[in-house]
Protein backbone atom coordinates (compact mmCIF):
# COMPACT_ATOMS: atom_id res chain seq x y z
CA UNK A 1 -78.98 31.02 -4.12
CA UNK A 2 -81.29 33.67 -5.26
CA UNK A 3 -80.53 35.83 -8.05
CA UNK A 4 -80.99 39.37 -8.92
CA UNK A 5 -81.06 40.47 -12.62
CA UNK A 6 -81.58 43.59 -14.16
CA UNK A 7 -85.46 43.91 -15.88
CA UNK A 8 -85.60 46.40 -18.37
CA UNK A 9 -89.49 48.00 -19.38
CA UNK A 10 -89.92 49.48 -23.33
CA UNK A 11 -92.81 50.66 -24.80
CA UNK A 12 -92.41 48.76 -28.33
CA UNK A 13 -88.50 48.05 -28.62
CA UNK A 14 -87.28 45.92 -26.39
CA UNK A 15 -86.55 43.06 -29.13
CA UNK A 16 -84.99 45.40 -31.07
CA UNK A 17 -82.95 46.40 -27.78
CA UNK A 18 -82.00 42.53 -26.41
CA UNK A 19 -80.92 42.17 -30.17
CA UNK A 20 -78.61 44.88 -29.61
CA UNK A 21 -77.07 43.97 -26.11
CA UNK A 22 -76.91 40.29 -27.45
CA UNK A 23 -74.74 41.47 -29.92
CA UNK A 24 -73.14 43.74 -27.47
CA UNK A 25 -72.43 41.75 -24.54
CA UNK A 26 -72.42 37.98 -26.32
CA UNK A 27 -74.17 34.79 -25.42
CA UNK A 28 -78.25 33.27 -25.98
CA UNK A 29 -81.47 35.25 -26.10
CA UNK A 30 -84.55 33.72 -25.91
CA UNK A 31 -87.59 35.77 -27.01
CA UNK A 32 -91.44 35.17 -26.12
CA UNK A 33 -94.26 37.30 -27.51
CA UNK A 34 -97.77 38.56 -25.91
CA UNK A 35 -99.27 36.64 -29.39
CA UNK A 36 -97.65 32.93 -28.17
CA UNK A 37 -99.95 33.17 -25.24
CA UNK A 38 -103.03 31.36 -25.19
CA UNK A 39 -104.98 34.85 -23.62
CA UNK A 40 -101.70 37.74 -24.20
CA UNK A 41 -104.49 40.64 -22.84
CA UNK A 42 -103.11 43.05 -25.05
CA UNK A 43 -104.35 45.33 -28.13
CA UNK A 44 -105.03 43.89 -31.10
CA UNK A 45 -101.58 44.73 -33.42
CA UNK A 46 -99.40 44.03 -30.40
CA UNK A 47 -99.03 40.62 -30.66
CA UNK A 48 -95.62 40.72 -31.34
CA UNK A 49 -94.57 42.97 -28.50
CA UNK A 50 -92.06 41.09 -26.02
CA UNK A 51 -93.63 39.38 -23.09
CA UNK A 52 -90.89 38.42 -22.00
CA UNK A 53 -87.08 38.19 -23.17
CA UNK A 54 -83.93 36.60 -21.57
CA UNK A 55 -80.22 37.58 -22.43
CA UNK A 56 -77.80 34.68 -21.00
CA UNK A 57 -74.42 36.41 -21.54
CA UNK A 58 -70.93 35.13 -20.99
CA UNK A 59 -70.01 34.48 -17.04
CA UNK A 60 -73.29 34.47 -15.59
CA UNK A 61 -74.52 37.33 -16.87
CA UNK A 62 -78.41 38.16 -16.88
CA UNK A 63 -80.29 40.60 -18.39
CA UNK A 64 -84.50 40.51 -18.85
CA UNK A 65 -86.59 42.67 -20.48
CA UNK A 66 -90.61 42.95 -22.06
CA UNK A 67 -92.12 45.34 -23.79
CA UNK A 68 -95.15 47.30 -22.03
CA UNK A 69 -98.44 47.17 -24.34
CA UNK A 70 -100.43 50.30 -24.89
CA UNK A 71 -103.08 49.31 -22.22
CA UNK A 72 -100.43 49.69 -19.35
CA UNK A 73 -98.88 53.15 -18.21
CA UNK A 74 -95.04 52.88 -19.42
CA UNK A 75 -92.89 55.60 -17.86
CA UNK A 76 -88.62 56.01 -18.82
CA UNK A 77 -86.69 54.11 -16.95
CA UNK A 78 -85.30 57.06 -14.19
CA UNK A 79 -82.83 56.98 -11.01
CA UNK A 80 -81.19 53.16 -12.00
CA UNK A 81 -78.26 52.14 -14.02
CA UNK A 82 -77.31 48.93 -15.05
CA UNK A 83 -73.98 48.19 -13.57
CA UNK A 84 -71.31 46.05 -15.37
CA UNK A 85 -67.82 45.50 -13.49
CA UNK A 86 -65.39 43.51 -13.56
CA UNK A 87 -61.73 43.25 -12.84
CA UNK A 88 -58.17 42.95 -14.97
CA UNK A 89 -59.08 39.52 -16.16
CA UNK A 90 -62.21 41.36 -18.39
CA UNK A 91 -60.68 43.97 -19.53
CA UNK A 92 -61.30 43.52 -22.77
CA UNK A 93 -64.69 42.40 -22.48
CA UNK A 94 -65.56 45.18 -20.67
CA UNK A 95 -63.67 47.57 -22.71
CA UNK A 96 -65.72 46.02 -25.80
CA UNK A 97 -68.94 46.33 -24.09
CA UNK A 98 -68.31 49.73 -23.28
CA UNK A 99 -67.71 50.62 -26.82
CA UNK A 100 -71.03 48.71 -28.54
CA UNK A 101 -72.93 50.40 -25.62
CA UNK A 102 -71.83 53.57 -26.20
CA UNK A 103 -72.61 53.48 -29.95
CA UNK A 104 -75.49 55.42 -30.61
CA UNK A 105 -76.11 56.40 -27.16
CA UNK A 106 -74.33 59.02 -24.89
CA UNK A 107 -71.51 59.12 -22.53
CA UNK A 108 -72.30 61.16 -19.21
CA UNK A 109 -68.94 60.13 -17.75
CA UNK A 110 -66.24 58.71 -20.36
CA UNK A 111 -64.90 55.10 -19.82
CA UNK A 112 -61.39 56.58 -18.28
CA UNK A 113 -59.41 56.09 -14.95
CA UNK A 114 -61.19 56.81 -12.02
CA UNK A 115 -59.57 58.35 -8.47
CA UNK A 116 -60.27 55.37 -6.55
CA UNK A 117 -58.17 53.30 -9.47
CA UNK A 118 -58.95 51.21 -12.22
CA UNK A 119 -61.35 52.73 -14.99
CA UNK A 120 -64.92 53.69 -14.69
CA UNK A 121 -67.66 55.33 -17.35
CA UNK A 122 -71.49 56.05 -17.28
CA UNK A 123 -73.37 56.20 -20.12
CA UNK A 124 -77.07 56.50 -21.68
CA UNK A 125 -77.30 53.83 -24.46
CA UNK A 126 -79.89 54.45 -27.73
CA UNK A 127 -83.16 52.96 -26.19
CA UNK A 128 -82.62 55.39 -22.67
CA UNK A 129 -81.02 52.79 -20.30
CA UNK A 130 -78.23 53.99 -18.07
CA UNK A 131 -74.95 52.13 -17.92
CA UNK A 132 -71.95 52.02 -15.31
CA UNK A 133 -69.26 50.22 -16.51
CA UNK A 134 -66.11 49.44 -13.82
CA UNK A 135 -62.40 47.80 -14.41
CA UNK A 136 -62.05 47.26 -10.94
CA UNK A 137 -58.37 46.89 -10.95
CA UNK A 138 -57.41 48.30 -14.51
CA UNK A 139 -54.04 50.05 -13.15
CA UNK A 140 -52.92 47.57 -10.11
C-alpha cells in the first residue's frame, strides 16, 4: 500500500522542530543535511540545514520535514493541519501529545469534548504548524 505522510517546509528550523515532535510524539528520527550531499546546491553557511528528516513515531506514525535554503522561495505553511486521532485505546497518548504540542504554541480550539462526541482541539504549535487532535470515542 501507498502511504501518505505529512511533509512539513521551514526556513532554518526544522531540526530544531523534528527534535521537538520526537520528543513530543515518541519514537526514531533520522536526520540528513544539504552538507552530506556530494553537490547539496545550497548557500555556502547552509550546510547544515535539513535536507531531509524522518520522524518514525509509535503505531505507524510518520512525519517528514526539510528545511528550505535561502535560494528557494519559502512561504508559511497556510490552509493544512496536521491531523492526529485516535480512539479510547490512545487516550493518553493523545492527551500527552496534545499537551507537548500545545507548549509554546497556541490553542485556536481547546482539547475539550466536541458535539459529535469524544474530544477534539486545534492548535498552532511554536514553529507555525497547525494541529487537530481527535479522541474519537473519548465519552462512549
Amino acid at each position: 500500500m501507498p502511504n501518505l505522510n505529512p511533509y512539513l517546509s521551514f526556513r532554518d528550523t526544522a531540526r530544531e522542530a523534528m527534535e521537538f515532535y520526537q520528543s513530543v510524539l515518541g519514537g526514531d528520527l533520522v536526520v540528513s543535511t544539504f552538507g552530506e550531499m556530494p553537490d547539496g546546491g545550497v548557500a555556502e553557511g547552509e550546510g547544515e540545514l535539513v535536507m531531509h528528516a524522518q520522524l518514525n513515531a509509535p503505531g505507524g506514525l510518520v512525519l517528514m520535514a526539510s528545511d528550505t535554503p535561502t535560494g528557494m522561495e519559502y512561504q508559511t505553511p497556510q490552509g493544512i493541519s496536521v491531523s492526529l486521532s485516535g480512539g479510547s485505546v490512545d487516550t493518553d497518548y493523545l492527551r500527552r501529545a496534545w499537551d507537548g504540542l500545545v507548549d509554546g504554541g497556541t490553542a485556536v480550539i481547546p482539547l475539550g469534548e466536541a458535539p459529535w462526541g469524544g474530544e477534539f482541539g486545534m492548535l498552532v504549535d511554536r514553529y507555525g504548524i497547525s494541529w487537530m487532535v481527535a479522541i474519537e470515542d473519548s465519552f462512549a
